[in-house]
PDB file of N, CA and C in Angstrom:
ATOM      1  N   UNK A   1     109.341  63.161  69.288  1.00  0.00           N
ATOM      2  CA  UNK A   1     108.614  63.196  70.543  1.00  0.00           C
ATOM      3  C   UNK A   1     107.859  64.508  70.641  1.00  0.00           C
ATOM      4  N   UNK A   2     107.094  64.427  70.905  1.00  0.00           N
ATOM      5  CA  UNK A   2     106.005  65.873  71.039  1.00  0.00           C
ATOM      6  C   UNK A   2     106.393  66.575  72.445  1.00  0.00           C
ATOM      7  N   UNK A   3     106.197  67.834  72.555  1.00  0.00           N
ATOM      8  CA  UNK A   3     106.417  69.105  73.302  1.00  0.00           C
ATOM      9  C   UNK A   3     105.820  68.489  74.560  1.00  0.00           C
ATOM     10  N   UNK A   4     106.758  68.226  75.643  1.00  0.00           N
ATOM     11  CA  UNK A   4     105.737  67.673  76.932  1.00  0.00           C
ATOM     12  C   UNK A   4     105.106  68.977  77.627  1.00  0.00           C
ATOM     13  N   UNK A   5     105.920  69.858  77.477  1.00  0.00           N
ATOM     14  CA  UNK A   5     105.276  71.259  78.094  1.00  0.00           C
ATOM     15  C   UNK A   5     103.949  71.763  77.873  1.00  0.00           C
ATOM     16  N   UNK A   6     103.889  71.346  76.097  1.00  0.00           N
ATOM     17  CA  UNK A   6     102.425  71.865  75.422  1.00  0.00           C
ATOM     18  C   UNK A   6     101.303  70.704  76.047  1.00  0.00           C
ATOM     19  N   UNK A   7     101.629  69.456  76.088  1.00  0.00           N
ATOM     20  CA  UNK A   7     101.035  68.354  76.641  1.00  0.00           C
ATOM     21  C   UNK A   7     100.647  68.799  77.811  1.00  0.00           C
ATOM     22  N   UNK A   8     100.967  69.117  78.934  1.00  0.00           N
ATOM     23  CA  UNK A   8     101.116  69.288  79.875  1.00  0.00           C
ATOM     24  C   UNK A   8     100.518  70.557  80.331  1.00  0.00           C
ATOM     25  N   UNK A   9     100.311  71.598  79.408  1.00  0.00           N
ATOM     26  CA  UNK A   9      99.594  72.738  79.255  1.00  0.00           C
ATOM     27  C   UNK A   9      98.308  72.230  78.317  1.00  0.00           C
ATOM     28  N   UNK A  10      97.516  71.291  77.945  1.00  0.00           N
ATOM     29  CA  UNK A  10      96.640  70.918  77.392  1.00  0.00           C
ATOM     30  C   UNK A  10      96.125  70.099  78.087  1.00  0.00           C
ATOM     31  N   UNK A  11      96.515  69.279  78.825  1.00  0.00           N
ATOM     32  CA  UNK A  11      95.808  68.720  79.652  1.00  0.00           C
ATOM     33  C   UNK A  11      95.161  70.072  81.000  1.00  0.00           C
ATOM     34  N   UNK A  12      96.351  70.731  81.168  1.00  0.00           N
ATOM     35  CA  UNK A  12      95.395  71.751  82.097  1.00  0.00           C
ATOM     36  C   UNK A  12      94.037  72.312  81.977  1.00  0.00           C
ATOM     37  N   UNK A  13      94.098  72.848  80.551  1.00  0.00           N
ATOM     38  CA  UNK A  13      93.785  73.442  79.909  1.00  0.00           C
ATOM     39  C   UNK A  13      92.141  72.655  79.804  1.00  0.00           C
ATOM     40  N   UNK A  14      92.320  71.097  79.651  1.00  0.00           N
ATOM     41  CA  UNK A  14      91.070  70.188  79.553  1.00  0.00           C
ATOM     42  C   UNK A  14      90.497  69.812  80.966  1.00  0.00           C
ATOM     43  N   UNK A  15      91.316  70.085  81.865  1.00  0.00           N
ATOM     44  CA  UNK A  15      91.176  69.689  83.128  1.00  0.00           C
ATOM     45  C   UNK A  15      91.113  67.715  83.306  1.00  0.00           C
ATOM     46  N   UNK A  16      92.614  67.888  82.344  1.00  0.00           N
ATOM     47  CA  UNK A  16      92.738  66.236  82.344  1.00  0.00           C
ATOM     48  C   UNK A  16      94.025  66.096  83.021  1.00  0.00           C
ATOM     49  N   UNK A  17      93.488  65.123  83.642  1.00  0.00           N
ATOM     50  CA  UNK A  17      94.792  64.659  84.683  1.00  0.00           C
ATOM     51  C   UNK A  17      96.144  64.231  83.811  1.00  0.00           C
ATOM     52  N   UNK A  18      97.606  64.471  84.660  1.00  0.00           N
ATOM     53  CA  UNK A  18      98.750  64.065  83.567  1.00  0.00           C
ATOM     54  C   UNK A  18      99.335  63.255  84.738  1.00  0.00           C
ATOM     55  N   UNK A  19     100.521  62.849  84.221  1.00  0.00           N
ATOM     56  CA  UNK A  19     101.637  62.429  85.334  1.00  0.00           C
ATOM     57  C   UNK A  19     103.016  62.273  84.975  1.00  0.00           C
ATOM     58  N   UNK A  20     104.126  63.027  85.689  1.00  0.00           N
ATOM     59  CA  UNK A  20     105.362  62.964  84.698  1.00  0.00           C
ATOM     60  C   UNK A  20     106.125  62.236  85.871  1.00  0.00           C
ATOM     61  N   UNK A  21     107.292  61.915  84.911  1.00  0.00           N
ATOM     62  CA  UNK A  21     108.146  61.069  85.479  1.00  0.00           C
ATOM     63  C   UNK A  21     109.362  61.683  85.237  1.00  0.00           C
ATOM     64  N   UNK A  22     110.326  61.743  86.244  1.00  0.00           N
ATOM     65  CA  UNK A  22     112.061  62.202  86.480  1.00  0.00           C
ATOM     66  C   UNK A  22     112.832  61.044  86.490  1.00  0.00           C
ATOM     67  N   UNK A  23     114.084  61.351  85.586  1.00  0.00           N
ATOM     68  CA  UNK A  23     115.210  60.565  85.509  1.00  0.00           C
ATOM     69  C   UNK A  23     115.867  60.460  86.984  1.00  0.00           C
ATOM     70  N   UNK A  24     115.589  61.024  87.948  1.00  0.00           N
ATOM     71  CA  UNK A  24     116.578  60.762  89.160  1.00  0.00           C
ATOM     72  C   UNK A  24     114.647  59.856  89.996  1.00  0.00           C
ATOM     73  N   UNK A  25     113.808  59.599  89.549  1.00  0.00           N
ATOM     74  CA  UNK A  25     112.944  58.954  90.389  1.00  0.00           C
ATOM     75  C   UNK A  25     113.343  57.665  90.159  1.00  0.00           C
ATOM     76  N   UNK A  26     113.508  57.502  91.559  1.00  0.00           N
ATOM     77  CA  UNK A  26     113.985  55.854  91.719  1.00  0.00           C
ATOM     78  C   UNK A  26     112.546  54.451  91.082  1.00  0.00           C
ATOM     79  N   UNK A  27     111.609  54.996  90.789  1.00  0.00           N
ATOM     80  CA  UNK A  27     111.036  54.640  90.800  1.00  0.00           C
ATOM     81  C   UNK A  27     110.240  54.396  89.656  1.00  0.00           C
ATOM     82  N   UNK A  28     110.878  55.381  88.725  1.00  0.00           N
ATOM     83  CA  UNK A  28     110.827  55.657  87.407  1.00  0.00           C
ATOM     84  C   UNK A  28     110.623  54.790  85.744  1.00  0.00           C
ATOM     85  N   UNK A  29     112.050  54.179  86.187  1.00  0.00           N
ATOM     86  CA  UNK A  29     112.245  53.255  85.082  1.00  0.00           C
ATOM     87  C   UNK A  29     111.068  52.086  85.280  1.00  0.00           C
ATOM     88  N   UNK A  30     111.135  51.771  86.383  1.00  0.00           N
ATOM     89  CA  UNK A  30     109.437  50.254  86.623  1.00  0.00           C
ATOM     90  C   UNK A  30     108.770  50.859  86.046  1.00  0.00           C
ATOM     91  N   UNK A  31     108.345  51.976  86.348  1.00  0.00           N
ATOM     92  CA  UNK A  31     107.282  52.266  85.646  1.00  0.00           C
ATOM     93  C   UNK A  31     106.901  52.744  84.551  1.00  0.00           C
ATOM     94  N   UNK A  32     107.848  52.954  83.676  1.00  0.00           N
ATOM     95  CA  UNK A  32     107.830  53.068  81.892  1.00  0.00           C
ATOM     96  C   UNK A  32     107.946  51.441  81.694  1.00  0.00           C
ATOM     97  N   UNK A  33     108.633  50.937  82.328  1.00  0.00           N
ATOM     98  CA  UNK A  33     109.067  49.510  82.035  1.00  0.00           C
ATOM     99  C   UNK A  33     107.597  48.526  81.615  1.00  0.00           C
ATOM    100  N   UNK A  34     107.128  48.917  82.666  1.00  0.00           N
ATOM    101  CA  UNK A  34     105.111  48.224  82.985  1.00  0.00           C
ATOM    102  C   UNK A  34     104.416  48.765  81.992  1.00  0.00           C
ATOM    103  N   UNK A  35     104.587  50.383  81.612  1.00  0.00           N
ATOM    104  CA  UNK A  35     103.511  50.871  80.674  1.00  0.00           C
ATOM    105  C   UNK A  35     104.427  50.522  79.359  1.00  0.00           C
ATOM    106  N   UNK A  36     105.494  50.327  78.890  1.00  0.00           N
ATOM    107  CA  UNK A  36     106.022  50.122  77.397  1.00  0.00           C
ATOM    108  C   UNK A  36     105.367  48.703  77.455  1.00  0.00           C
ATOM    109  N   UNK A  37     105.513  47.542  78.386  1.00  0.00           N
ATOM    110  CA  UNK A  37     104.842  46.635  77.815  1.00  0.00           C
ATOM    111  C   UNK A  37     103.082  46.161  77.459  1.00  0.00           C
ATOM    112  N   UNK A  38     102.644  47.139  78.484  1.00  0.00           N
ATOM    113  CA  UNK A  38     100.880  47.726  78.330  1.00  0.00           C
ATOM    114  C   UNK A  38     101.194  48.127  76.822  1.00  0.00           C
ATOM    115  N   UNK A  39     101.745  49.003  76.238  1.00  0.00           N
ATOM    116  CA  UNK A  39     101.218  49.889  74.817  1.00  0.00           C
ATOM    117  C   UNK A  39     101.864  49.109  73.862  1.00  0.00           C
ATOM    118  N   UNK A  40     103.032  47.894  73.681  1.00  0.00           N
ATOM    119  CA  UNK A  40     102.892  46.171  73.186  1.00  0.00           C
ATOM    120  C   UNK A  40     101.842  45.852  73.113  1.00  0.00           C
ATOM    121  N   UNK A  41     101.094  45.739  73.953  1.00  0.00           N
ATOM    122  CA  UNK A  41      99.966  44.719  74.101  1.00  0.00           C
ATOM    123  C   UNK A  41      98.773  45.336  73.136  1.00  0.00           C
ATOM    124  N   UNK A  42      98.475  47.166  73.458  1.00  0.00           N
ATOM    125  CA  UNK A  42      97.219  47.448  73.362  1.00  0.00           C
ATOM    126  C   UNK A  42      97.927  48.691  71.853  1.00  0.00           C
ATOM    127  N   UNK A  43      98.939  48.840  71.215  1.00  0.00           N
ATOM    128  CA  UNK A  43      99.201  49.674  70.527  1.00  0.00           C
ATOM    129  C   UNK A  43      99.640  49.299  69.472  1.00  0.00           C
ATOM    130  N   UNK A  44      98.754  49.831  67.969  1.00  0.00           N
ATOM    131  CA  UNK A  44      99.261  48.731  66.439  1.00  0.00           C
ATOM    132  C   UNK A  44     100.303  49.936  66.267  1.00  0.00           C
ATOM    133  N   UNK A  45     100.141  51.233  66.805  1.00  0.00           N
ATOM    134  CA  UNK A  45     101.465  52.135  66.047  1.00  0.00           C
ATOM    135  C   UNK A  45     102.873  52.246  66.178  1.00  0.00           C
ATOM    136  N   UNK A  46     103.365  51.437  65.350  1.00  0.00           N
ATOM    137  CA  UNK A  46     104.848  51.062  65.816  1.00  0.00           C
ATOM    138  C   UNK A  46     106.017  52.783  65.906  1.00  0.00           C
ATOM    139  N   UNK A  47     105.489  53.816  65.680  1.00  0.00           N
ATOM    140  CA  UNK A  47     106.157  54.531  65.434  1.00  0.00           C
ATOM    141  C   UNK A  47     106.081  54.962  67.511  1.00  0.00           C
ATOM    142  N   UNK A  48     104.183  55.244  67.872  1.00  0.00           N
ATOM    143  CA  UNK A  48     104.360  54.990  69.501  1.00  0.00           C
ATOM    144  C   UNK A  48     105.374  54.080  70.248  1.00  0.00           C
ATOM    145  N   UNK A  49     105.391  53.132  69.810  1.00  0.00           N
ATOM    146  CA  UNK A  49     106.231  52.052  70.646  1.00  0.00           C
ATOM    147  C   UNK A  49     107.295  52.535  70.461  1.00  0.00           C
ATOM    148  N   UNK A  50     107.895  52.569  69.273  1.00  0.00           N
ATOM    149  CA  UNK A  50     109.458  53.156  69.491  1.00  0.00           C
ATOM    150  C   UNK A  50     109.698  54.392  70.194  1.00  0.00           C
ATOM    151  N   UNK A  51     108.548  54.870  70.103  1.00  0.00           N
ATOM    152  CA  UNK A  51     108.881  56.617  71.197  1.00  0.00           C
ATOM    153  C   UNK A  51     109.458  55.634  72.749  1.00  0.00           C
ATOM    154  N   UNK A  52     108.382  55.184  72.983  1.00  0.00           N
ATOM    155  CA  UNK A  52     108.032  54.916  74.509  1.00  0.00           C
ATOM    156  C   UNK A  52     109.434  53.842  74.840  1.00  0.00           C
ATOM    157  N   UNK A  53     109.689  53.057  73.718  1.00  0.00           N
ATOM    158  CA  UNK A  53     110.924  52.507  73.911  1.00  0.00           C
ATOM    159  C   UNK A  53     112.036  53.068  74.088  1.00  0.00           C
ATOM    160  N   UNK A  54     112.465  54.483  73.178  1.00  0.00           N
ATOM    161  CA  UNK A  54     113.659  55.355  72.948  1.00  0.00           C
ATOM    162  C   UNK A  54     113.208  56.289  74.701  1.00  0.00           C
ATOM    163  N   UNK A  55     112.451  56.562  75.502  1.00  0.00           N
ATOM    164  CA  UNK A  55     112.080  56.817  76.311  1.00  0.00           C
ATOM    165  C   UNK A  55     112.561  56.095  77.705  1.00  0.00           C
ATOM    166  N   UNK A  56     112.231  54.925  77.150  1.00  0.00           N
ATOM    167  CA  UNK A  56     112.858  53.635  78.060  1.00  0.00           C
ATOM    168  C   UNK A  56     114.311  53.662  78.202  1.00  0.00           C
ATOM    169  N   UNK A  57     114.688  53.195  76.897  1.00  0.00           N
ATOM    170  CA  UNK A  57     116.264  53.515  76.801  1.00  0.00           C
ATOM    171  C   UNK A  57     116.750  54.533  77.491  1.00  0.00           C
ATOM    172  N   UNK A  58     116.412  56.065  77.796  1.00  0.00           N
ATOM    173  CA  UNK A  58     116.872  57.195  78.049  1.00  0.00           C
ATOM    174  C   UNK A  58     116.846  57.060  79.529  1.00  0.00           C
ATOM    175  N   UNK A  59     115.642  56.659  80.302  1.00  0.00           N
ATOM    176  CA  UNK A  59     115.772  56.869  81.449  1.00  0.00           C
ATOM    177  C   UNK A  59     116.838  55.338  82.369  1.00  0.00           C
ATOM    178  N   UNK A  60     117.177  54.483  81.140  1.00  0.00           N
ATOM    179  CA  UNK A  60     118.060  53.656  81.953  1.00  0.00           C
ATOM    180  C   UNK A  60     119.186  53.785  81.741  1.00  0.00           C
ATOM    181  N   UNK A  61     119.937  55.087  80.377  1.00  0.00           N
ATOM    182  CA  UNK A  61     120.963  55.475  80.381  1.00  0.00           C
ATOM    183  C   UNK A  61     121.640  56.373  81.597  1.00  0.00           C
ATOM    184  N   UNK A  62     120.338  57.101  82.274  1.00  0.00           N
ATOM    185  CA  UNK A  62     120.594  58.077  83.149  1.00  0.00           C
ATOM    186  C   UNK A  62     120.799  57.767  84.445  1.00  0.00           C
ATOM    187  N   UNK A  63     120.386  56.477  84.855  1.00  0.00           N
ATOM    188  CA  UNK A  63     120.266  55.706  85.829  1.00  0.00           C
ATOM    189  C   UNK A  63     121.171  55.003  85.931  1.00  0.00           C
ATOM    190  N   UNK A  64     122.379  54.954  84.777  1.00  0.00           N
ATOM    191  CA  UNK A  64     123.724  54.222  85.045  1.00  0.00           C
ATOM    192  C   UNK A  64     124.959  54.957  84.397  1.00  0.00           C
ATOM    193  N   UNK A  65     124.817  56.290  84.766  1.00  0.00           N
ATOM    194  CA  UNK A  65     125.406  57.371  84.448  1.00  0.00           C
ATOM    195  C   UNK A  65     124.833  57.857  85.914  1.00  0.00           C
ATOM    196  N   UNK A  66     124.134  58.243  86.375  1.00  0.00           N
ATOM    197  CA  UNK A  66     123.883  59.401  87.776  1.00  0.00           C
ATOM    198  C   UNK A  66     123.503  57.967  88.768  1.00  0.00           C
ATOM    199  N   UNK A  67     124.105  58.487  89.750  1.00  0.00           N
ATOM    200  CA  UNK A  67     124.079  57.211  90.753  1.00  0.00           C
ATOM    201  C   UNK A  67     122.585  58.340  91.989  1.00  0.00           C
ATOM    202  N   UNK A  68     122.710  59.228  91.772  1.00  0.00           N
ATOM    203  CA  UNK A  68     121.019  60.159  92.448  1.00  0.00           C
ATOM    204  C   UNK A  68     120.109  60.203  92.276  1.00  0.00           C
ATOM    205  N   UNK A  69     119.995  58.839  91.800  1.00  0.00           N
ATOM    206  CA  UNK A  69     118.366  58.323  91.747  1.00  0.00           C
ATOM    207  C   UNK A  69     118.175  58.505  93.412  1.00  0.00           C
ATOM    208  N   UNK A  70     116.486  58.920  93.525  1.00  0.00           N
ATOM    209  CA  UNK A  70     116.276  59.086  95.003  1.00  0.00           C
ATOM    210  C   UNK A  70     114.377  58.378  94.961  1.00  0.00           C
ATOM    211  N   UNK A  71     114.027  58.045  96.022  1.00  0.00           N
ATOM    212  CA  UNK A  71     112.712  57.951  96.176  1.00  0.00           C
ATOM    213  C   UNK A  71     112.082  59.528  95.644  1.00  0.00           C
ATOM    214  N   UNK A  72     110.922  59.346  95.044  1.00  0.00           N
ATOM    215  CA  UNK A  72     110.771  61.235  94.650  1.00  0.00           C
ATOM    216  C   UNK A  72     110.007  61.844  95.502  1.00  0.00           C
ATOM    217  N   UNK A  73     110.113  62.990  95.714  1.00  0.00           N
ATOM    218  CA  UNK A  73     109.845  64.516  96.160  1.00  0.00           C
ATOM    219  C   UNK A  73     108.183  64.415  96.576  1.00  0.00           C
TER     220      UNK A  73
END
């Protein structure tokens, strides 16, 4: 998985918009859920998909392990 910090400092940097997502956002997992099956549809690099999948996996491990999922901030 690549450096989200450096990501995240490169998009500043381009003045390109980002958007991150937290393991306690209740709101979270839908929405990797919606974009893993968008980058199925529109992505031949299977090595992407498995990121975004192992990604997937992570934030629904955390979500049934921490019961503080909250609407976010």
């Amino acid at each position: 998985m690549k450096n989200p910090i450096q990501m995240i400092k490169q998009c500043v940097e381009k003045e390109e918009p980002y958007f991150l997502l937290r393991g306690q956002d209740l709101c979270a997992l839908a929405a990797i859920e919606t974009y893993y099956e968008e980058v199925k549809k529109h992505v031949k690099n299977p090595y992407f998909i498995e990121e975004i999948e192992e990604i997937m996996k992570d934030f629904r491990a955390y979500r049934e392990e921490e019961e503080r999922t909250k609407i976010p901030d």
